[in-house]
C-alpha atoms as a PDB file:
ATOM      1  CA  UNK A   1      50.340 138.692 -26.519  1.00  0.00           C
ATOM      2  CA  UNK A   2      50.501 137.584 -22.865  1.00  0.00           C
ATOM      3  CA  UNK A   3      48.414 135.095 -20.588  1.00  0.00           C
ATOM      4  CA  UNK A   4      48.927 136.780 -17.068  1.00  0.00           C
ATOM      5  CA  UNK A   5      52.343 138.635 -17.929  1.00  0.00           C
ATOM      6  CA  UNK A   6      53.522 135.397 -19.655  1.00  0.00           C
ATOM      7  CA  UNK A   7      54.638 137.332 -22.739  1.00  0.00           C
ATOM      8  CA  UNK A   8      55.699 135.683 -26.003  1.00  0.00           C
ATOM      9  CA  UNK A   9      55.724 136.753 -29.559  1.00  0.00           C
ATOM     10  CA  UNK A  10      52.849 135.065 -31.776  1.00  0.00           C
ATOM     11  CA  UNK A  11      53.794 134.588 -35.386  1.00  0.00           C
ATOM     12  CA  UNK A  12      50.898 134.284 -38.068  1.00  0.00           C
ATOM     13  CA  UNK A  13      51.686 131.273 -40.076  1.00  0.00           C
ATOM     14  CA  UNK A  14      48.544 130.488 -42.000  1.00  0.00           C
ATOM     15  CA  UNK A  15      50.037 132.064 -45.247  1.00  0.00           C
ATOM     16  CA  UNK A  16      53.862 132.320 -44.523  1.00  0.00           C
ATOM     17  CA  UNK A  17      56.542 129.956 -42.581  1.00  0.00           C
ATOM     18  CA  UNK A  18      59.453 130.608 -40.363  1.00  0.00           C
ATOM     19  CA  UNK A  19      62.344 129.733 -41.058  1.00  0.00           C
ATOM     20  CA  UNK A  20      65.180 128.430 -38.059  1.00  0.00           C
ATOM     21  CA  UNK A  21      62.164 129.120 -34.943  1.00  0.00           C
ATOM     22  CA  UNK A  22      65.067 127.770 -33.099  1.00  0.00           C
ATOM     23  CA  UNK A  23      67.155 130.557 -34.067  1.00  0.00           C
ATOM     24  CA  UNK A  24      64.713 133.689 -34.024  1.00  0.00           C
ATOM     25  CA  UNK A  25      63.503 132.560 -30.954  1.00  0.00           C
ATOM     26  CA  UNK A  26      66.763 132.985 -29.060  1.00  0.00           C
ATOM     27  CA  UNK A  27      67.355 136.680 -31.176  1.00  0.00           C
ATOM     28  CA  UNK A  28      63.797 137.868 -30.684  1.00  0.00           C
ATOM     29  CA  UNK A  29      63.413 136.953 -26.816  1.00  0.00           C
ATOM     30  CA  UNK A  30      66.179 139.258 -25.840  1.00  0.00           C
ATOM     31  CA  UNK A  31      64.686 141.837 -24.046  1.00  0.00           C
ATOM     32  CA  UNK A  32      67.550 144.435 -24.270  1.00  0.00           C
ATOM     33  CA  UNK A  33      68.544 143.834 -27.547  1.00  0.00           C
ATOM     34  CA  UNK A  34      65.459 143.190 -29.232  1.00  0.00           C
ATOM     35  CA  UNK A  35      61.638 142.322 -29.482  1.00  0.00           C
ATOM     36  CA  UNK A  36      61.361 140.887 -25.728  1.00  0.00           C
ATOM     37  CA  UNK A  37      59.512 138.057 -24.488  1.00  0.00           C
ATOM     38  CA  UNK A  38      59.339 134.573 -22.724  1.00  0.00           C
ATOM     39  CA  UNK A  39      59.831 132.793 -26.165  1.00  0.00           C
ATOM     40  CA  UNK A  40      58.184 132.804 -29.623  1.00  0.00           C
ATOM     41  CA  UNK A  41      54.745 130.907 -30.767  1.00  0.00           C
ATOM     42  CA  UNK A  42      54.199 129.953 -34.511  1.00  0.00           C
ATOM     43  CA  UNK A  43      50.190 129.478 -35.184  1.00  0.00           C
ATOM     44  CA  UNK A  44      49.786 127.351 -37.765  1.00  0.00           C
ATOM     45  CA  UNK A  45      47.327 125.309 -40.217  1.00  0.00           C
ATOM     46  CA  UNK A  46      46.398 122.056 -38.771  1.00  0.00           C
ATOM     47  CA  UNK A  47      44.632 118.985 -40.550  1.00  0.00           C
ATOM     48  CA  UNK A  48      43.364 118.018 -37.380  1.00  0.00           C
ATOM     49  CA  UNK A  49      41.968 120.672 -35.527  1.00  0.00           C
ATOM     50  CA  UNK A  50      41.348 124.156 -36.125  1.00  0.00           C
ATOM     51  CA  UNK A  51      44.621 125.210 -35.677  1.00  0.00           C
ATOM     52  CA  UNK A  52      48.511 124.106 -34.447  1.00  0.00           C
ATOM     53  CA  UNK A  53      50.329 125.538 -32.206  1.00  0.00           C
ATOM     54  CA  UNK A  54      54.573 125.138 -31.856  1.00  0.00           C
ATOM     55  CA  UNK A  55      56.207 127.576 -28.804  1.00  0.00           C
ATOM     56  CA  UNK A  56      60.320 127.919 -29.045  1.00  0.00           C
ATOM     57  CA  UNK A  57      61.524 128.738 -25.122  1.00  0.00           C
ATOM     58  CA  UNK A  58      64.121 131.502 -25.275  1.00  0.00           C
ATOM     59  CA  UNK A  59      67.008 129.467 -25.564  1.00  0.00           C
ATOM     60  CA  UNK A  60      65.539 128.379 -28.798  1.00  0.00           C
ATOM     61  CA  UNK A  61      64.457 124.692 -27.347  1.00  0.00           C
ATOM     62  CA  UNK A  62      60.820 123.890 -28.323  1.00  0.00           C
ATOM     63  CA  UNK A  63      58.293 122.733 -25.392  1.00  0.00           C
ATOM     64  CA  UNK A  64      55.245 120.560 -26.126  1.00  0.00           C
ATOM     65  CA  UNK A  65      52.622 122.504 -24.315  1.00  0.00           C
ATOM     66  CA  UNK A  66      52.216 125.809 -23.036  1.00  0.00           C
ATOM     67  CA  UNK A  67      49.372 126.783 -21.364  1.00  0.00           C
ATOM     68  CA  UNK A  68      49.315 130.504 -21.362  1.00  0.00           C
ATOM     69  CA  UNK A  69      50.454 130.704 -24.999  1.00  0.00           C
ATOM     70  CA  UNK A  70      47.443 128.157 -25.905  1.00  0.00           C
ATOM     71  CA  UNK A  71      44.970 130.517 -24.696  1.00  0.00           C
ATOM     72  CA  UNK A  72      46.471 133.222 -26.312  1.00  0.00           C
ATOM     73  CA  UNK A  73      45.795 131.156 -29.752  1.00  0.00           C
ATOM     74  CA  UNK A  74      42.627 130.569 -29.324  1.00  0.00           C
ATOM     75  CA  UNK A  75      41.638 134.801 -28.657  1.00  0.00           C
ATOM     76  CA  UNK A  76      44.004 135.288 -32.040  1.00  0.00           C
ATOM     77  CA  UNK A  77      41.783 132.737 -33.916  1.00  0.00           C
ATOM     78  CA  UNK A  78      38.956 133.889 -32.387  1.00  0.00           C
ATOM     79  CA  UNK A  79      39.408 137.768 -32.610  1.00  0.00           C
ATOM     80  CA  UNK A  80      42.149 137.524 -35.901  1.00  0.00           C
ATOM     81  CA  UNK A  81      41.067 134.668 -38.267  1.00  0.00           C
ATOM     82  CA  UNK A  82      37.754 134.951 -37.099  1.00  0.00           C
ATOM     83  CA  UNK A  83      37.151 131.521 -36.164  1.00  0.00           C
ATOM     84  CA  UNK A  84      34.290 132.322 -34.328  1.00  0.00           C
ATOM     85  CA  UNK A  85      33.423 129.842 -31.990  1.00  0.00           C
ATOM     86  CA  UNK A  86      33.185 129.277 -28.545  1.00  0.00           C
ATOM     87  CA  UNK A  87      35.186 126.057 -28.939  1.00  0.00           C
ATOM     88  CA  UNK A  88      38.514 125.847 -30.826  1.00  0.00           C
ATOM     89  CA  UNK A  89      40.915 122.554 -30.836  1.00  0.00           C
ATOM     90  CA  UNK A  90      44.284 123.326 -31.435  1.00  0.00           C
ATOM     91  CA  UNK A  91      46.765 120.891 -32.026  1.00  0.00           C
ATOM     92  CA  UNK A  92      49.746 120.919 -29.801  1.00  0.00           C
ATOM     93  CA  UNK A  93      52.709 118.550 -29.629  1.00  0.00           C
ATOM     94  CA  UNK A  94      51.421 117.342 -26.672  1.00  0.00           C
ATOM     95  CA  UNK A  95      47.844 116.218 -28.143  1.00  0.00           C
ATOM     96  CA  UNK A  96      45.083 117.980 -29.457  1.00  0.00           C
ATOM     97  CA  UNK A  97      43.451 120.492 -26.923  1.00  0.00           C
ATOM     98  CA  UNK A  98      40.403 121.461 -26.390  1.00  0.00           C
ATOM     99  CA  UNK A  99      39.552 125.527 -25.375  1.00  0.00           C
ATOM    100  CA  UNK A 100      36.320 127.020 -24.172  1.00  0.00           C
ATOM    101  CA  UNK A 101      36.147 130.563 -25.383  1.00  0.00           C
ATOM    102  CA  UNK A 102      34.057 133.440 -23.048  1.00  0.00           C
ATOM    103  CA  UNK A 103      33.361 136.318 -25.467  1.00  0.00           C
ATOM    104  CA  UNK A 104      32.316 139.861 -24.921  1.00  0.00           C
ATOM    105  CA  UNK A 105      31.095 142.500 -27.322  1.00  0.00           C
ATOM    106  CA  UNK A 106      33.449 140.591 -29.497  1.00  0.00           C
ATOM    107  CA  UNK A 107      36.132 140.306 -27.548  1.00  0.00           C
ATOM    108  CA  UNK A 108      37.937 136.840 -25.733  1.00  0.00           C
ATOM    109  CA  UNK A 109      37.595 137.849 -22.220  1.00  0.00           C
ATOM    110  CA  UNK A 110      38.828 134.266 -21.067  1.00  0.00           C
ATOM    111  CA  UNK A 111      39.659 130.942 -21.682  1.00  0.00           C
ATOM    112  CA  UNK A 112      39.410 127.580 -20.318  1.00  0.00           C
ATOM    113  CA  UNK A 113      41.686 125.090 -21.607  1.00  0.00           C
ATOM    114  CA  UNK A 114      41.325 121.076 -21.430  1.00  0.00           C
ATOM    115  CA  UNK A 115      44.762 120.460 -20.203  1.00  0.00           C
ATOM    116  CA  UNK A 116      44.233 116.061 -20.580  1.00  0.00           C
ATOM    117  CA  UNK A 117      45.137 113.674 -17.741  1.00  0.00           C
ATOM    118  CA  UNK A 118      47.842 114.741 -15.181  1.00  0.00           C
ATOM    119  CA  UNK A 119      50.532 112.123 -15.590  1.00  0.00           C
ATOM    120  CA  UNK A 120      51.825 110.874 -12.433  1.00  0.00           C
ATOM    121  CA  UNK A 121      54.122 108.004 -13.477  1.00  0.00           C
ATOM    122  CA  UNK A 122      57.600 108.753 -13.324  1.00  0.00           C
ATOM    123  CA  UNK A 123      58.672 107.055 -16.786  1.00  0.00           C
ATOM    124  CA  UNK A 124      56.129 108.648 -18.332  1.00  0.00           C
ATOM    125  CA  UNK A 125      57.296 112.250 -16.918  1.00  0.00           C
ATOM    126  CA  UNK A 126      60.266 111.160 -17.147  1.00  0.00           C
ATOM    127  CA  UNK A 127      61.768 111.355 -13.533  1.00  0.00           C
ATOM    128  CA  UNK A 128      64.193 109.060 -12.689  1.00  0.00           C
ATOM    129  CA  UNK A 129      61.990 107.843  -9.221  1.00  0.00           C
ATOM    130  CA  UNK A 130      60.833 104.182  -8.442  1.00  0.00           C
ATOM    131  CA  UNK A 131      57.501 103.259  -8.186  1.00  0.00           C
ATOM    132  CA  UNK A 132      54.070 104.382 -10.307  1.00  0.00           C
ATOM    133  CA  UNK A 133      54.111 108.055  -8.495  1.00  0.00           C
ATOM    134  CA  UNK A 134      56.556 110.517  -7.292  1.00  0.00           C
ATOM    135  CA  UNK A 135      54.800 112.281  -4.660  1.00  0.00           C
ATOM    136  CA  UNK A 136      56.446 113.981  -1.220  1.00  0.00           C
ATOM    137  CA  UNK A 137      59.860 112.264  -2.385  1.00  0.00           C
ATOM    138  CA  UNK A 138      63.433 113.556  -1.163  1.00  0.00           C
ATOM    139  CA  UNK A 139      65.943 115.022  -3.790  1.00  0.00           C
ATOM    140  CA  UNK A 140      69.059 116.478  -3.189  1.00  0.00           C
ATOM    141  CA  UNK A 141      69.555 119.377  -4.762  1.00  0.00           C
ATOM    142  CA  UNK A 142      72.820 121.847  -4.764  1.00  0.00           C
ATOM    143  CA  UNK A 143      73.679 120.077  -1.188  1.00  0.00           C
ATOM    144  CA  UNK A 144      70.371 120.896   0.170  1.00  0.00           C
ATOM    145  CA  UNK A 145      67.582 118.037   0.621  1.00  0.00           C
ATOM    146  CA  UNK A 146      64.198 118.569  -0.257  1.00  0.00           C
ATOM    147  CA  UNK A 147      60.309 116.766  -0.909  1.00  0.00           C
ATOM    148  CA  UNK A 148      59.486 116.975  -4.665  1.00  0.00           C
ATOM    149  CA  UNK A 149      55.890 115.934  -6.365  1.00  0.00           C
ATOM    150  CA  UNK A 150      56.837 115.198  -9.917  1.00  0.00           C
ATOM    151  CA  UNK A 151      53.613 115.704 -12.315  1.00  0.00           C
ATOM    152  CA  UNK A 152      53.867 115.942 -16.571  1.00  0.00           C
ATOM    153  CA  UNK A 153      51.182 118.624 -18.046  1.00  0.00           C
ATOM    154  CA  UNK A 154      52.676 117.709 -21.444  1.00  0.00           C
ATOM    155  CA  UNK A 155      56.009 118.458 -20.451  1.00  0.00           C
ATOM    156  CA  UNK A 156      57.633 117.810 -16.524  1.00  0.00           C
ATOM    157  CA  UNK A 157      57.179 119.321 -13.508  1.00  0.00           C
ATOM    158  CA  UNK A 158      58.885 119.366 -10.565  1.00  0.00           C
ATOM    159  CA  UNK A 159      56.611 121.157  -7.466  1.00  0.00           C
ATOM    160  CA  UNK A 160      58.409 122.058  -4.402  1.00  0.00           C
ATOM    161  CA  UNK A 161      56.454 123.240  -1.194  1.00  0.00           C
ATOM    162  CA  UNK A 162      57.880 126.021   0.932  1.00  0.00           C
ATOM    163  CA  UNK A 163      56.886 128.102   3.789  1.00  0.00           C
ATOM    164  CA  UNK A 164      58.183 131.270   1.855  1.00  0.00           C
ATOM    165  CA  UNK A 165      58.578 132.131  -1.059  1.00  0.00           C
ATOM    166  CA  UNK A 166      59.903 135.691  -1.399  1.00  0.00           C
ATOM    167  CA  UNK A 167      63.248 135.394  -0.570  1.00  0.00           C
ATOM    168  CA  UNK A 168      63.908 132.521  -2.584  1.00  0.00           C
ATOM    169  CA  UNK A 169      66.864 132.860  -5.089  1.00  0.00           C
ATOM    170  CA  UNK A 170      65.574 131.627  -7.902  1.00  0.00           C
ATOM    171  CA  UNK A 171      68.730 132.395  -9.903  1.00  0.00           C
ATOM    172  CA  UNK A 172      70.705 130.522  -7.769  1.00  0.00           C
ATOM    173  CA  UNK A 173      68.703 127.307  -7.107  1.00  0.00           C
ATOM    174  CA  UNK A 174      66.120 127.084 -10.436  1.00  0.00           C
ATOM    175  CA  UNK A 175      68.855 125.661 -12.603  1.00  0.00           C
ATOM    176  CA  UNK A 176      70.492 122.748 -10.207  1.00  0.00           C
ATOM    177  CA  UNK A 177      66.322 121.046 -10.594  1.00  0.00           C
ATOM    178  CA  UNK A 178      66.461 122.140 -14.222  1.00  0.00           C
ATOM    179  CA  UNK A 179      69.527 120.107 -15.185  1.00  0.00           C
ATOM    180  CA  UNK A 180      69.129 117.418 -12.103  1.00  0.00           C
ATOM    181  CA  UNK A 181      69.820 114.079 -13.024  1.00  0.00           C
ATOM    182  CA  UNK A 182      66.478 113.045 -12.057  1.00  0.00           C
ATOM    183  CA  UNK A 183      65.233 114.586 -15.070  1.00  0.00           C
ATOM    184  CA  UNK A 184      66.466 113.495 -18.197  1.00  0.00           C
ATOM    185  CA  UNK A 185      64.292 115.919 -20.295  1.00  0.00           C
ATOM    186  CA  UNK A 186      65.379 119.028 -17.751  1.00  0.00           C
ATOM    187  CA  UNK A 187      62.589 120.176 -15.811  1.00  0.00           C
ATOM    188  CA  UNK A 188      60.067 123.420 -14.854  1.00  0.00           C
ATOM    189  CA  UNK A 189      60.246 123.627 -11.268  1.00  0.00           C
ATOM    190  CA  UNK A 190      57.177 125.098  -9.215  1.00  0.00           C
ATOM    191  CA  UNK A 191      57.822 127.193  -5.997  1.00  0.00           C
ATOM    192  CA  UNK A 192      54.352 126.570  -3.763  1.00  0.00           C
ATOM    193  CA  UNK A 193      53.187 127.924  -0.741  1.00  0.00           C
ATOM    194  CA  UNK A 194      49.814 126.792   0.337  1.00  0.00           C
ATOM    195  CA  UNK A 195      47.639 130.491   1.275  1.00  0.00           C
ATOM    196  CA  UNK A 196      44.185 128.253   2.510  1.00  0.00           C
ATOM    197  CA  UNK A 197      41.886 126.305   1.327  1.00  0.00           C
ATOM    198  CA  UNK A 198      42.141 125.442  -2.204  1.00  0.00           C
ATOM    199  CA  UNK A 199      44.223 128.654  -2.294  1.00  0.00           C
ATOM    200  CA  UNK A 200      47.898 128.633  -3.249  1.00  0.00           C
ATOM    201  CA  UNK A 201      50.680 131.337  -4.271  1.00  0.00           C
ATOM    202  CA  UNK A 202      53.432 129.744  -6.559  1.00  0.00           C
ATOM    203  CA  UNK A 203      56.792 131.077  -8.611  1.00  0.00           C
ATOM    204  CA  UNK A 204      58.189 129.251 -11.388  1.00  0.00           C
ATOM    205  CA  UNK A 205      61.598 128.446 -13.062  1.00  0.00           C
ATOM    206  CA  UNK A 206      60.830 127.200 -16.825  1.00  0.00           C
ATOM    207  CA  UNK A 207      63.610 125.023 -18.304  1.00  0.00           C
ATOM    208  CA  UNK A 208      64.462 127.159 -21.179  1.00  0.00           C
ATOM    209  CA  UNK A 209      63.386 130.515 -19.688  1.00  0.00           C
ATOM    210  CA  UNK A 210      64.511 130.834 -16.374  1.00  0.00           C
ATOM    211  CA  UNK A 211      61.990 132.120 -14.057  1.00  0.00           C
ATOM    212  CA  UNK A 212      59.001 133.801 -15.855  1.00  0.00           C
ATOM    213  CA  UNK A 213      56.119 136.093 -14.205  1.00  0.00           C
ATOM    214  CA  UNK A 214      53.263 133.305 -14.988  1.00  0.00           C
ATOM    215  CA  UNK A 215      53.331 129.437 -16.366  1.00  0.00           C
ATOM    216  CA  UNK A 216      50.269 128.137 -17.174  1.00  0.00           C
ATOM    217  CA  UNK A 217      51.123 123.847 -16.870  1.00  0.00           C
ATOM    218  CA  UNK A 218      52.903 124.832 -13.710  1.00  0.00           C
ATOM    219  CA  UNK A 219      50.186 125.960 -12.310  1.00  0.00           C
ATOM    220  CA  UNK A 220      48.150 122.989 -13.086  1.00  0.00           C
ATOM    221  CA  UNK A 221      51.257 121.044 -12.030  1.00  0.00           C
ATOM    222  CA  UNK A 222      51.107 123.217  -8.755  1.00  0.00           C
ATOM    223  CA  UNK A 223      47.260 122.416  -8.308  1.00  0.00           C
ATOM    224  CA  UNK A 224      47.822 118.637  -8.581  1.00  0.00           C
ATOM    225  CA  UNK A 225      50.476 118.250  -6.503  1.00  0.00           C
ATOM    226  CA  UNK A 226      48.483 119.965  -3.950  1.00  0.00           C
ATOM    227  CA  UNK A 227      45.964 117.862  -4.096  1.00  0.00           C
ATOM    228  CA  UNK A 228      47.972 114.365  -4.136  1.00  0.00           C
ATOM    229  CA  UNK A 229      49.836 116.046  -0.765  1.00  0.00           C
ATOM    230  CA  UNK A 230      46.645 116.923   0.930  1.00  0.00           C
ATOM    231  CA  UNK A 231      46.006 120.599   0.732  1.00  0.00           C
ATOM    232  CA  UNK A 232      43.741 120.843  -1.684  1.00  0.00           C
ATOM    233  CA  UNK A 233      40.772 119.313  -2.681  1.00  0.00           C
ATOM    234  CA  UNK A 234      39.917 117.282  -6.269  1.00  0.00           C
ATOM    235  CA  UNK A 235      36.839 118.723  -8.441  1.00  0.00           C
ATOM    236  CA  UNK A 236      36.838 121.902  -6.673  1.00  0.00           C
ATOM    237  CA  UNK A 237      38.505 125.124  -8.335  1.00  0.00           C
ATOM    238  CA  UNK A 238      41.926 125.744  -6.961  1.00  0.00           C
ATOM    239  CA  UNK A 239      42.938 129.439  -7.080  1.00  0.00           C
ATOM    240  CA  UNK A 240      46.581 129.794  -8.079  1.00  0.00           C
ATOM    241  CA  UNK A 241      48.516 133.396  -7.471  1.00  0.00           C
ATOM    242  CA  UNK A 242      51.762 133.689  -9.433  1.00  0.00           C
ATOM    243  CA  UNK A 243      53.578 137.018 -10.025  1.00  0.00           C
ATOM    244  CA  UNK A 244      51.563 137.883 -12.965  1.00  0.00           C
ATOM    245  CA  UNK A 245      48.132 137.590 -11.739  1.00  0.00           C
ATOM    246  CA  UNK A 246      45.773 134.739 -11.437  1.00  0.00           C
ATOM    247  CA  UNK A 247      44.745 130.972 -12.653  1.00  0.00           C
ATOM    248  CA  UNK A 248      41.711 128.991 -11.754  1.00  0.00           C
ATOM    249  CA  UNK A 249      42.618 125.287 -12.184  1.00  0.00           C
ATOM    250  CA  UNK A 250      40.139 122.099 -11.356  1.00  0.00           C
ATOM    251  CA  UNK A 251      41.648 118.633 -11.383  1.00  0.00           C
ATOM    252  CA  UNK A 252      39.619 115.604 -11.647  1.00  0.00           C
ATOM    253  CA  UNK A 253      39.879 112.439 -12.305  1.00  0.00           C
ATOM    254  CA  UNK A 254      40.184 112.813 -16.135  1.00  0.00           C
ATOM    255  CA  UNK A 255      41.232 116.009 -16.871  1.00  0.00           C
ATOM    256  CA  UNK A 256      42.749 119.051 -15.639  1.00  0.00           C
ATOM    257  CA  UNK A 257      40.692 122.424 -16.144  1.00  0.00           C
ATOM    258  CA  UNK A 258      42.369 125.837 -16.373  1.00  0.00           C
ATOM    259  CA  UNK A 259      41.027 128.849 -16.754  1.00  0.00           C
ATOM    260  CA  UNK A 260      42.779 132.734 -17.156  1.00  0.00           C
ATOM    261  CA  UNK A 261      43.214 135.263 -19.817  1.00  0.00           C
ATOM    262  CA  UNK A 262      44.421 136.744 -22.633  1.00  0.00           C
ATOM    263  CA  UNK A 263      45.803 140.002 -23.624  1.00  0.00           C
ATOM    264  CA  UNK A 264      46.990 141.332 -27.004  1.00  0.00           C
ATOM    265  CA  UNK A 265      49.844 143.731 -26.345  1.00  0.00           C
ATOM    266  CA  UNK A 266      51.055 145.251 -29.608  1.00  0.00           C
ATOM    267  CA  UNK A 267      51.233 144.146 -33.590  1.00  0.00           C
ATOM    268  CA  UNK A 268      53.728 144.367 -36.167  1.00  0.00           C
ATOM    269  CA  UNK A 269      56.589 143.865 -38.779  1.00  0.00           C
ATOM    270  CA  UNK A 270      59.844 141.954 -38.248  1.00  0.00           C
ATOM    271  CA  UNK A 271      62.914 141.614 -40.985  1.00  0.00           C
ATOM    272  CA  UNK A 272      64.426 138.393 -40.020  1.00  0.00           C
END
C-alpha cells in the first residue's frame, strides 16, 4: 500500500508474527533485488485500541510514527478486517492515534489522522539547541550555514526553508542533518519552499530511507514550522505539495490535523 507514493509493505499480523522485522525489512525494501518499498509495516492486535501499528525504515531501524503508513492501517482495517467504522485508534509507539475514516461505496477514500501536540522543546525532540524552542536557528551543516525549525511529530524533524528546491542534491546534503550532532536520535529533514498563502511545496530526506516521494510527519513538521516562522497561518488548512501528491494539514493549538489518502497496490505471498 502507499499514502501519496509513500510505499511500504503491510504485513497482516492478527494471526501470525514476524520474525527479525529488523532483518526483512532491510531484504524486502530493496527495490532491485526484491519486493520494493520505503520500509515494512507489521499491523498488529492491540489491547488498547483497535489495532497496533510497528513500521521498520529500510535500513531495518524502527520509527515511532509514520503518518502515511497510519492511514494506510486504518483503510486495511477498514476494507480487510472489516472494522467498519468511521473512527479507528491505532496504537503507535508514539501514542495512541486517533483516524477519521471517509468511505465510499465501501471503499476508504481518505483519512484524517490526529497527529497529538507538535513538540517544540528541544529536549523533548531531542535537538541539542538552548532554550524551550528551536525556531529560525543557525546550523552548520557540511561547511554551509543554514536556519533550521526543529519540531517532533513522534519522531524529529528538522525543516529547512529554501528559495528552490529542484536542484537540491539531496544525496549529497540529506545525510550530514541526518547524522548532525545536533540530533542525537538522527533526524528527517524537510526541504520547504513557501508557494502562497497557506500553500507550501516540500522534499524530504527520512533518517533510515533517504529521500522518499511523500512523508506524512514531515509534512506536518513542514506545516508547523511554517507557521511558528510566519508564513502560514494556525487553524487554517495548510496545503502541502511533495513529489508524490498532496497533504492537507491544520495545526492548532492542541493538535495537528492531517488529511490524504490511501491506496492498495498489490497482495500476496512471501517465503521468508
Amino acid at each position: 500500500m502507499h499514502g501519496i507514493a509513500n510505499d511500504y509493505i503491510y504485513f497482516d499480523c492478527f494471526e501470525e508474527t514476524l520474525e527479525n522485522p529488523e532483518s526483512v525489512a532491510v531484504k524486502l525494501s530493496d527495490r532491485r533485488k526484491s519486493v520494493g518499498g520505503d520500509g515494512i509495516v507489521m499491523i498488529c492486535k492491540s489491547d488498547v485500541a483497535d489495532a497496533k501499528m510497528r513500521m521498520f525504515n529500510a535500513d531495518g531501524s524502527e520509527g515511532k510514527m509514520c503518518g502515511n503508513a497510519i492511514r494506510c492501517v486504518g483503510k486495511f482495517l477498514y476494507e480487510r478486517k472489516h472494522l467498519q467504522k468511521d473512527v479507528l485508534s491505532v496504537e503507535t509507539l508514539s501514542g495512541i492515534k486517533m483516524l477519521n475514516l471517509t468511505v465510499s461505496e465501501g471503499k476508504v477514500r481518505s483519512v484524517t489522522v490526529n497527529m497529538g501536540r507538535a513538540e517544540l522543546e528541544p529536549q523533548k525532540i531531542p535537538a541539542r539547541f538552548a532554550g524551550t524552542s528551536a525556531v529560525n536557528v543557525p546550523l552548520s551543516v557540511g561547511g554551509t550555514e543554514r536556519h533550521v525549525t526543529c519540531v517532533s511529530m513522534g519522531n524529529p524533524h528538522c525543516v529547512v526553508f529554501a528559495d528552490e528546491l529542484a536542484a537540491l542534491d539531496l544525496e549529497k546534503i540529506g545525510p550530514g542533518f541526518e547524522t548532525h550532532e545536533a540530533f542525537p536520535d538522527r533526524v528527517n529533514t524537510e526541504f520547504v519552499r513557501v508557494i502562497g498563502d497557506n500553500e507550501i511545496e516540500m522534499r524530504v530526506w527520512e533518517r533510515g530511507s533517504g529521500e522518499t516521494w511523500a512523508c506524512g510527519t514531515g509534512a506536518c513538521a513542514a506545516a508547523v514550522a511554517s507557521v511558528l516562522n510566519g508564513y502560514c497561518k494556525m487553524n487554517e488548512e495548510i496545503l502541502v505539495h511533495l513529489r508524490g501528491g498532496d497533504l492537507v494539514v491544520k495545526y492548532t493549538e492542541n493538535a495537528v490535523f492531517m488529511t490524504g489518502g490511501a491506496e492498495f497496490a498489490f497482495t500476496g505471498e512471501i517465503e521468508l
